[in-house]
PDB file of N, CA and C in Angstrom:
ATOM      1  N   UNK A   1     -85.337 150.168 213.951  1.00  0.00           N
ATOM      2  CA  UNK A   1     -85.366 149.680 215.321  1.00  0.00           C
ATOM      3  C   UNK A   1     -84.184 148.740 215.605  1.00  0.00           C
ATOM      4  N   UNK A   2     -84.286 147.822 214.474  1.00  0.00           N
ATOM      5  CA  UNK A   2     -82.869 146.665 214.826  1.00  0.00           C
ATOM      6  C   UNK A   2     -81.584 147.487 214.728  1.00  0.00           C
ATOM      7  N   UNK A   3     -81.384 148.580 214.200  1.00  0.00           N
ATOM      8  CA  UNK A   3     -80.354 149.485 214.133  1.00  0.00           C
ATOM      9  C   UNK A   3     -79.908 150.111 215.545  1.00  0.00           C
ATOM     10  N   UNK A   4     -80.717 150.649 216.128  1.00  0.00           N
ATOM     11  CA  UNK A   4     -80.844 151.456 217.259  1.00  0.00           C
ATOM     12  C   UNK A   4     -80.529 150.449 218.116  1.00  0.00           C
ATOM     13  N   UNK A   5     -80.648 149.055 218.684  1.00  0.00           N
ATOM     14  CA  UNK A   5     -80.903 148.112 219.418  1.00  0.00           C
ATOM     15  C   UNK A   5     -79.048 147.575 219.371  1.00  0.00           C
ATOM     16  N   UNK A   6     -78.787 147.412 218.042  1.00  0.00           N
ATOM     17  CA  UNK A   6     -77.202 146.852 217.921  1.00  0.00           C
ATOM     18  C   UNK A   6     -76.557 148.144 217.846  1.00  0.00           C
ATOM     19  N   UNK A   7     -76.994 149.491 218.236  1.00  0.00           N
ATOM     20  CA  UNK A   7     -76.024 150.484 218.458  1.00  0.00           C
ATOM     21  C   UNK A   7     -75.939 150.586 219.985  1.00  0.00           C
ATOM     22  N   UNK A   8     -76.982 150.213 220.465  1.00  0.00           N
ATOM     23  CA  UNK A   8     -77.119 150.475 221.978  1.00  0.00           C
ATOM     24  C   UNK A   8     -76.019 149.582 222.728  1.00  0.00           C
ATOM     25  N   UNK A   9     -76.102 147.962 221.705  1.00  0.00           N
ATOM     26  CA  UNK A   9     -75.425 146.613 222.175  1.00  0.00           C
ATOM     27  C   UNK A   9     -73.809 147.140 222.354  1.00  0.00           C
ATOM     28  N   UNK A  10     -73.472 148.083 221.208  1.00  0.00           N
ATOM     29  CA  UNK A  10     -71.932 148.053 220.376  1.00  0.00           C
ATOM     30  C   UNK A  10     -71.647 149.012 221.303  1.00  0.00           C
ATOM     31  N   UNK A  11     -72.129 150.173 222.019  1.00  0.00           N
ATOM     32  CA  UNK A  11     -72.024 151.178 223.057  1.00  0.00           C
ATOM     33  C   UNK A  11     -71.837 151.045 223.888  1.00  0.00           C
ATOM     34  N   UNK A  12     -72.654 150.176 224.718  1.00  0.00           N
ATOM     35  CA  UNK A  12     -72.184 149.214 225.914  1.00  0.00           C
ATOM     36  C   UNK A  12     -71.092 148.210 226.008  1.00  0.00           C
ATOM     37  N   UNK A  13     -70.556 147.440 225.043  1.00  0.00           N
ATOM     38  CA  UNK A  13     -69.807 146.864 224.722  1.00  0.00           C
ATOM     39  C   UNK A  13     -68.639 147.454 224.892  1.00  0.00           C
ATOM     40  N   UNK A  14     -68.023 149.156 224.434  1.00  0.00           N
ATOM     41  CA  UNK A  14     -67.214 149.995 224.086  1.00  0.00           C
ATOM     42  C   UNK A  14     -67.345 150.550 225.489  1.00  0.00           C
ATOM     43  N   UNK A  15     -68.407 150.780 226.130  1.00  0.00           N
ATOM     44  CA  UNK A  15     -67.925 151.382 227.859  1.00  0.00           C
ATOM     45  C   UNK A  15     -67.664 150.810 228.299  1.00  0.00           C
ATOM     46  N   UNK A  16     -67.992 149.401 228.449  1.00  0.00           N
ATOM     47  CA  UNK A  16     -66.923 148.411 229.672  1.00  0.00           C
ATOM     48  C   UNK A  16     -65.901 148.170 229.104  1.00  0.00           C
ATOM     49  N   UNK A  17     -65.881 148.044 227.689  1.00  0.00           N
ATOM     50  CA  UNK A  17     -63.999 147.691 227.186  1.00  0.00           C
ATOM     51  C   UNK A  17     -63.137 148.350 227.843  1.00  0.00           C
ATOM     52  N   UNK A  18     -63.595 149.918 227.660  1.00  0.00           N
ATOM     53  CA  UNK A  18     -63.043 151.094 228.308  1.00  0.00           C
ATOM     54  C   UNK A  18     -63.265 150.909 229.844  1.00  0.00           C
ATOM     55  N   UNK A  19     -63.831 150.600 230.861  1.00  0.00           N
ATOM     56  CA  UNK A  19     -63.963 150.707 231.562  1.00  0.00           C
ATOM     57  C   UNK A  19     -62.686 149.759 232.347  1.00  0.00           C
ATOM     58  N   UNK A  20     -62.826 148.154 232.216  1.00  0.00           N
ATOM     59  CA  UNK A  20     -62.070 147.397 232.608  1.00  0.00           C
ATOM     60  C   UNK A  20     -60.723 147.494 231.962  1.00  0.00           C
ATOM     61  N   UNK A  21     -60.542 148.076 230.589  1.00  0.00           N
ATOM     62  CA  UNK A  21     -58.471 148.255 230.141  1.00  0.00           C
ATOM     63  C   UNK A  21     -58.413 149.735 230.786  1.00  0.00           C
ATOM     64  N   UNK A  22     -59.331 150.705 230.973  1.00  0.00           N
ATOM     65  CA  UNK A  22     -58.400 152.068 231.716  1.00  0.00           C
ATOM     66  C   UNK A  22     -57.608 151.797 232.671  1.00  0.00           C
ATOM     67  N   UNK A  23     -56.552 152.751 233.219  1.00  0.00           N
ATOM     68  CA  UNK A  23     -55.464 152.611 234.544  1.00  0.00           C
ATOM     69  C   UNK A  23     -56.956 153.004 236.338  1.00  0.00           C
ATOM     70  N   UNK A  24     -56.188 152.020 237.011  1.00  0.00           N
ATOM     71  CA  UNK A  24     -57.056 152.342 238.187  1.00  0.00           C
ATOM     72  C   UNK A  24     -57.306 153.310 238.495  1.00  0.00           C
ATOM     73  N   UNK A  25     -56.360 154.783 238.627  1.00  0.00           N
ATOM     74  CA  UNK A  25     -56.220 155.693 238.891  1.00  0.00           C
ATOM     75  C   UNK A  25     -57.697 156.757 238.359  1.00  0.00           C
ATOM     76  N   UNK A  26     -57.257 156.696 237.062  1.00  0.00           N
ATOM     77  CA  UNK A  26     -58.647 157.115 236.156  1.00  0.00           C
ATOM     78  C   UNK A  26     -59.665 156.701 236.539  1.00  0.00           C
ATOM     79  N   UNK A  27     -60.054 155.286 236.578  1.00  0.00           N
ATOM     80  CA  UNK A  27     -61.341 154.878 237.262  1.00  0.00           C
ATOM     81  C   UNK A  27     -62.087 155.556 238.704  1.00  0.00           C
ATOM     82  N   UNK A  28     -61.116 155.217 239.622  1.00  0.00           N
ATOM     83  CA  UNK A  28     -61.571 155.937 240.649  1.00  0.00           C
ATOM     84  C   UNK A  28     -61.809 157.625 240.198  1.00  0.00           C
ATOM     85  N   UNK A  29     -60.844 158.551 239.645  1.00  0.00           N
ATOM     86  CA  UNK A  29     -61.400 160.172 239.036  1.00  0.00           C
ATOM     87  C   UNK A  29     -62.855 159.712 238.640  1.00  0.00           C
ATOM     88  N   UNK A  30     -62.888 158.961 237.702  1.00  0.00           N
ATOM     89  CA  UNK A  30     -64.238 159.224 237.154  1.00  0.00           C
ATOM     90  C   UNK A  30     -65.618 158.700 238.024  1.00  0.00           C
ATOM     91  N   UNK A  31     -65.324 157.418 238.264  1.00  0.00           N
ATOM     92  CA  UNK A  31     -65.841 157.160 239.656  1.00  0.00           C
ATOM     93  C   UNK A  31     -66.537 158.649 240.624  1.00  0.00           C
ATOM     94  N   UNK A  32     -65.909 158.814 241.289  1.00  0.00           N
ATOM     95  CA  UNK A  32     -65.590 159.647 242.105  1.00  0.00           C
ATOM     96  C   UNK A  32     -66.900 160.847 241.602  1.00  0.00           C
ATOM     97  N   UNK A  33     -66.249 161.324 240.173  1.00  0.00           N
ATOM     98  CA  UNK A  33     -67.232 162.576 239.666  1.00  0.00           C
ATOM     99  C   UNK A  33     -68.899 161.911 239.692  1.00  0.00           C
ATOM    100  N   UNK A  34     -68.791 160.411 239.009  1.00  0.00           N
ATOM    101  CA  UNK A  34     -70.360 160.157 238.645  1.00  0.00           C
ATOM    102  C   UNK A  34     -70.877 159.988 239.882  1.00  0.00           C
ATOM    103  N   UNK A  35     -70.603 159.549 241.436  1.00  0.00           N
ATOM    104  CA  UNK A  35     -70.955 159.803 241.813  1.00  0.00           C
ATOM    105  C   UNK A  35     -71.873 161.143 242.508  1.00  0.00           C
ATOM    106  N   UNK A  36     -71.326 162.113 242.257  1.00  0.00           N
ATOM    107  CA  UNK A  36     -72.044 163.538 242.794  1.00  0.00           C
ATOM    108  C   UNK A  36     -73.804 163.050 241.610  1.00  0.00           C
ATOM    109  N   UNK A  37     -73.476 162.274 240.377  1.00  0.00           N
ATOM    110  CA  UNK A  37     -74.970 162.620 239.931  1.00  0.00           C
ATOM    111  C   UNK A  37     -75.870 161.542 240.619  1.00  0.00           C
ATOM    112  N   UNK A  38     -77.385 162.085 240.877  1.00  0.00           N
ATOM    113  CA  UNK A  38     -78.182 161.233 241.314  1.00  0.00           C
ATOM    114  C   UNK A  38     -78.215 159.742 240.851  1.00  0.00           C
ATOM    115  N   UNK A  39     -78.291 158.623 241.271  1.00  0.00           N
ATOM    116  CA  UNK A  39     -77.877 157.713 240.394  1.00  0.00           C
ATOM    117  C   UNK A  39     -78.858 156.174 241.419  1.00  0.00           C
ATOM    118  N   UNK A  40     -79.519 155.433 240.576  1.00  0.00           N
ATOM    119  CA  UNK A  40     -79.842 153.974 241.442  1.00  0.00           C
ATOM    120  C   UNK A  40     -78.770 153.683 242.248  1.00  0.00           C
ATOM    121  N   UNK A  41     -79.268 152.975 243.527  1.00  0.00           N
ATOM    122  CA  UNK A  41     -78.447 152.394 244.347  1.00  0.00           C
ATOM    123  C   UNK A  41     -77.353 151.253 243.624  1.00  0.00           C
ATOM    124  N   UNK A  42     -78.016 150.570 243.430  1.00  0.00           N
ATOM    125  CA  UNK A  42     -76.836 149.340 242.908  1.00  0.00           C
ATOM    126  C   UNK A  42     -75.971 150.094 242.115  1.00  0.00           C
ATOM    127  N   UNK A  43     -76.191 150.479 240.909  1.00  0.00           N
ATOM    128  CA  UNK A  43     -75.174 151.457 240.042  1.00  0.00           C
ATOM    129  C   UNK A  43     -73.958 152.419 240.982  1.00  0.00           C
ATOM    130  N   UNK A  44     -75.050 153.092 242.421  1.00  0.00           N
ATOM    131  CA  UNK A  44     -74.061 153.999 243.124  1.00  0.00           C
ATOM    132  C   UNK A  44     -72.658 153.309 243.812  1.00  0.00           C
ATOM    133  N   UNK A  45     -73.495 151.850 244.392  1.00  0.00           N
ATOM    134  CA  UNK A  45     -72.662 150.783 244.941  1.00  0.00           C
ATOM    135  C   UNK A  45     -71.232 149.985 244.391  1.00  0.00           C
ATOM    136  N   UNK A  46     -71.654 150.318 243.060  1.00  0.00           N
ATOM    137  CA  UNK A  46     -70.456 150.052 242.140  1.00  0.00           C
ATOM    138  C   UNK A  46     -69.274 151.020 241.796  1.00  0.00           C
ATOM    139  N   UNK A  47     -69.544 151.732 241.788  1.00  0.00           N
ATOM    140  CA  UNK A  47     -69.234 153.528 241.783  1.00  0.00           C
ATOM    141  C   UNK A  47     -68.462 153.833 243.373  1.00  0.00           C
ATOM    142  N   UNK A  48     -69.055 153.750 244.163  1.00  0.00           N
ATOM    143  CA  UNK A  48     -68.470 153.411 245.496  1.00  0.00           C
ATOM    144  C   UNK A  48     -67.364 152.428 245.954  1.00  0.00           C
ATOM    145  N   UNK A  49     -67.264 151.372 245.508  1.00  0.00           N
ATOM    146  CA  UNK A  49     -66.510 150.203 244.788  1.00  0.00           C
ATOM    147  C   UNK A  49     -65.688 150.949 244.647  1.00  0.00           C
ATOM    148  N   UNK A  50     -65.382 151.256 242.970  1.00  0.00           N
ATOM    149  CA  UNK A  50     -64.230 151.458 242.680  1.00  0.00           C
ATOM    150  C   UNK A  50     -63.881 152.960 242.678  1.00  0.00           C
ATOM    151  N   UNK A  51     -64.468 153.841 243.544  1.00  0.00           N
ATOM    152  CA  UNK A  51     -63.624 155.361 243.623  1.00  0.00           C
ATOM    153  C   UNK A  51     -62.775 155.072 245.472  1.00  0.00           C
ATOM    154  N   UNK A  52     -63.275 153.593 245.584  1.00  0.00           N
ATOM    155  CA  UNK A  52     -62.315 153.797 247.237  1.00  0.00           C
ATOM    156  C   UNK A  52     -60.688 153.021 246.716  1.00  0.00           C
ATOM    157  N   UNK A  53     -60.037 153.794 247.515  1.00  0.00           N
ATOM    158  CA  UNK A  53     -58.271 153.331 246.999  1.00  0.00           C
ATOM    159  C   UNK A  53     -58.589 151.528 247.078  1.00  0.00           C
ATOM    160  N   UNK A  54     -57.379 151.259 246.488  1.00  0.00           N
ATOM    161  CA  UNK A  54     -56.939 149.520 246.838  1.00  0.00           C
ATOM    162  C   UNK A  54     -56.447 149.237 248.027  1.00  0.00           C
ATOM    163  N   UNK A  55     -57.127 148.571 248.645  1.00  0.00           N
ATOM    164  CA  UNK A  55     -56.258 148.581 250.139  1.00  0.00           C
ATOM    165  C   UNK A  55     -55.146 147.223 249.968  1.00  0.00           C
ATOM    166  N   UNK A  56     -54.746 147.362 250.947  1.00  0.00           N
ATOM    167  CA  UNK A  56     -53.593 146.243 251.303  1.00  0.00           C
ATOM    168  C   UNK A  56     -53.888 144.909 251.973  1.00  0.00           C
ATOM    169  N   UNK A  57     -53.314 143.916 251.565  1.00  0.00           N
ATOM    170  CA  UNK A  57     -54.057 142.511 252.236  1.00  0.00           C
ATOM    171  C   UNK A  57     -52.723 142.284 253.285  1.00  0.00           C
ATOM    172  N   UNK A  58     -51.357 142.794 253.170  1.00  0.00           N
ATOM    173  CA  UNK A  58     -50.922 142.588 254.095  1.00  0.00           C
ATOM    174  C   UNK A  58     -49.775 141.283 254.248  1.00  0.00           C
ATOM    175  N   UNK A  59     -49.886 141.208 252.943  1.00  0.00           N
ATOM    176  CA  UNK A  59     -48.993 140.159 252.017  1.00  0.00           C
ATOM    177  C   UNK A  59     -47.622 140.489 251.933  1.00  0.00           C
ATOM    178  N   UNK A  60     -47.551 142.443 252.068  1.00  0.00           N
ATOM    179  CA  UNK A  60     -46.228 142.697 251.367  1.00  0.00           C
ATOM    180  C   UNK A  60     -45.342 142.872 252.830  1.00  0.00           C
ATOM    181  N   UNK A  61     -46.020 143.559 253.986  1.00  0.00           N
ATOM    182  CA  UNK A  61     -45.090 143.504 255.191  1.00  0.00           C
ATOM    183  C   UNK A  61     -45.540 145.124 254.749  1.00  0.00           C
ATOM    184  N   UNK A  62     -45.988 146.003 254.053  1.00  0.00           N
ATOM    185  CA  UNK A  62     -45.876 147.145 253.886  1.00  0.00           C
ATOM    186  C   UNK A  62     -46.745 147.837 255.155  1.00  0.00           C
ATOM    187  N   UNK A  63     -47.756 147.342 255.806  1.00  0.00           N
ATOM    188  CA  UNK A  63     -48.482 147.968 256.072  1.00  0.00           C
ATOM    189  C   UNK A  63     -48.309 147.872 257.988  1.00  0.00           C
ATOM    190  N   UNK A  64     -47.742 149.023 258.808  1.00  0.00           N
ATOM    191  CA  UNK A  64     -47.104 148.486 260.355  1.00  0.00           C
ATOM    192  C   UNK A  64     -48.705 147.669 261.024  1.00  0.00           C
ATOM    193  N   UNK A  65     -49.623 147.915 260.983  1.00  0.00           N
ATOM    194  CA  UNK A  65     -50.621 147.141 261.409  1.00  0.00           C
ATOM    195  C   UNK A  65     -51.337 145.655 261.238  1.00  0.00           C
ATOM    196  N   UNK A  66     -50.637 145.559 260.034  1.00  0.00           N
ATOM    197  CA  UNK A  66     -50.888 143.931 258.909  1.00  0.00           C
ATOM    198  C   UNK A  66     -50.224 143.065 260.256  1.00  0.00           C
ATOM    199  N   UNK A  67     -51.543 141.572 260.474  1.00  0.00           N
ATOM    200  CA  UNK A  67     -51.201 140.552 261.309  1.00  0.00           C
ATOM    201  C   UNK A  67     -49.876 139.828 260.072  1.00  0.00           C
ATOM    202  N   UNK A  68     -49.277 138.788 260.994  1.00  0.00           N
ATOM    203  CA  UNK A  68     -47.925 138.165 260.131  1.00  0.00           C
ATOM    204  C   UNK A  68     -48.386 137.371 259.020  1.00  0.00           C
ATOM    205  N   UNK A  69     -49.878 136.698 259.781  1.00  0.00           N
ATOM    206  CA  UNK A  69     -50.263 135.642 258.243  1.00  0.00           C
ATOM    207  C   UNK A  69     -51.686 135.673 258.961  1.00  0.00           C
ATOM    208  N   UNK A  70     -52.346 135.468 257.769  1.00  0.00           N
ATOM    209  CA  UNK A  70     -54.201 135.308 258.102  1.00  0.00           C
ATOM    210  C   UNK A  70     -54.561 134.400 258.865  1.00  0.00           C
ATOM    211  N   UNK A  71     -55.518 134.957 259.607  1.00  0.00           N
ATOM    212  CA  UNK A  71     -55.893 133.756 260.662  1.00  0.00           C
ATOM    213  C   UNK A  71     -56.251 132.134 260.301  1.00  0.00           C
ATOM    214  N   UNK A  72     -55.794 131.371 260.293  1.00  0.00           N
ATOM    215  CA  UNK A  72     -56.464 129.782 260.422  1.00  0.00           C
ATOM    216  C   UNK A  72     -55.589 129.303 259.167  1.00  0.00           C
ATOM    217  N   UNK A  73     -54.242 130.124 259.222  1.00  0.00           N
ATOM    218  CA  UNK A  73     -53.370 129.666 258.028  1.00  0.00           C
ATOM    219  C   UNK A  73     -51.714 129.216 258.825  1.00  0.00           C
ATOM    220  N   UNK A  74     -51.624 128.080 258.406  1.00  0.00           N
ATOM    221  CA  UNK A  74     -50.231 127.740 259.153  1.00  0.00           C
ATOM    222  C   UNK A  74     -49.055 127.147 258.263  1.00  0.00           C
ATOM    223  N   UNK A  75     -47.989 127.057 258.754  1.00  0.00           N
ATOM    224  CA  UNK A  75     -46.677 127.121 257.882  1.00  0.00           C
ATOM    225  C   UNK A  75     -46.266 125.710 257.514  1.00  0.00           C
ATOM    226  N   UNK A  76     -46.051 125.679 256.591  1.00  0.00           N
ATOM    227  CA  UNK A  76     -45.757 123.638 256.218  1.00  0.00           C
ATOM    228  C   UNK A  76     -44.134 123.741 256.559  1.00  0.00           C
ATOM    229  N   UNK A  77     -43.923 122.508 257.309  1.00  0.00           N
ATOM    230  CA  UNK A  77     -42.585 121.851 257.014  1.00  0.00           C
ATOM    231  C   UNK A  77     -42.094 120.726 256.537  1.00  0.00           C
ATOM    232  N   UNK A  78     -41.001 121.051 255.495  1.00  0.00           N
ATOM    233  CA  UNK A  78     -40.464 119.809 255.083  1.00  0.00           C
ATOM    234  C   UNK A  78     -39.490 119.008 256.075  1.00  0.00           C
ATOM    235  N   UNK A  79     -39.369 117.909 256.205  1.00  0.00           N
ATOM    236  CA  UNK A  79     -38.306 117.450 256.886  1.00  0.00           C
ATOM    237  C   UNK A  79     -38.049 116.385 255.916  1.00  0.00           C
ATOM    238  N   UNK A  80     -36.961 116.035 255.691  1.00  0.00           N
ATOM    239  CA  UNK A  80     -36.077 115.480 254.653  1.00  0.00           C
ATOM    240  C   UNK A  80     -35.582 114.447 255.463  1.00  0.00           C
ATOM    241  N   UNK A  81     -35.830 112.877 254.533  1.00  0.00           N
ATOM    242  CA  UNK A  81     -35.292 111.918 255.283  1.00  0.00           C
ATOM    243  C   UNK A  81     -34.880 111.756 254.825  1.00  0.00           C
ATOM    244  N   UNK A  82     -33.522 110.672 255.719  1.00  0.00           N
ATOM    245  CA  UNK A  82     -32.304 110.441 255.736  1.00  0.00           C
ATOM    246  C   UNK A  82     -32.320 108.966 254.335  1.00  0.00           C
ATOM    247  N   UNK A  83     -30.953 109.520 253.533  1.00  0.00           N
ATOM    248  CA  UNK A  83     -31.335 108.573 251.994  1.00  0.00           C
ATOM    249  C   UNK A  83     -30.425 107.094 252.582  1.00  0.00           C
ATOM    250  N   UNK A  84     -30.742 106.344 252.097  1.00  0.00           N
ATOM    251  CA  UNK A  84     -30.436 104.826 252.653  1.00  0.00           C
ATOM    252  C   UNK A  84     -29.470 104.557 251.674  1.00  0.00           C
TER     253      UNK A  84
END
């Protein structure tokens, strides 16, 4: 029984290793497939998660619809005084 219990531990251990070092790309493929199987909600929700692309925050200027800077965020200025 204690065998079966620390194989179950070491298994799980080895799918998220794998899970979180794979390339994004892969994730979402596989993603993507486990979804088609019947599956609990929360589990599906996660799965859903990560088979949708990375979107853009709009940081890079890449995206023609991205506002210039997030709302309720404003620009600091230095003004440099004059040295005596």
């Amino acid at each position: 029984m204690q065998t079966a219990i620390v194989t179950l531990i070491v298994l799980a251990c080895g799918v998220y290793a794998g899970w979180t070092l794979m390339p994004q790309a892969a994730r979402r493929a596989i993603a993507a497939q486990l979804l088609k199987l019947p599956l609990p909600a929360r589990l599906a929700q996660t799965f859903v998660k990560a088979s949708a692309p990375a979107g853009g925050c709009g940081a890079c200027g890449g995206c023609p619809n991205a506002p210039a800077s997030p709302p309720g965020e404003k620009a600091i200025r230095v003004h440099r005084q004059p040295s005596r």
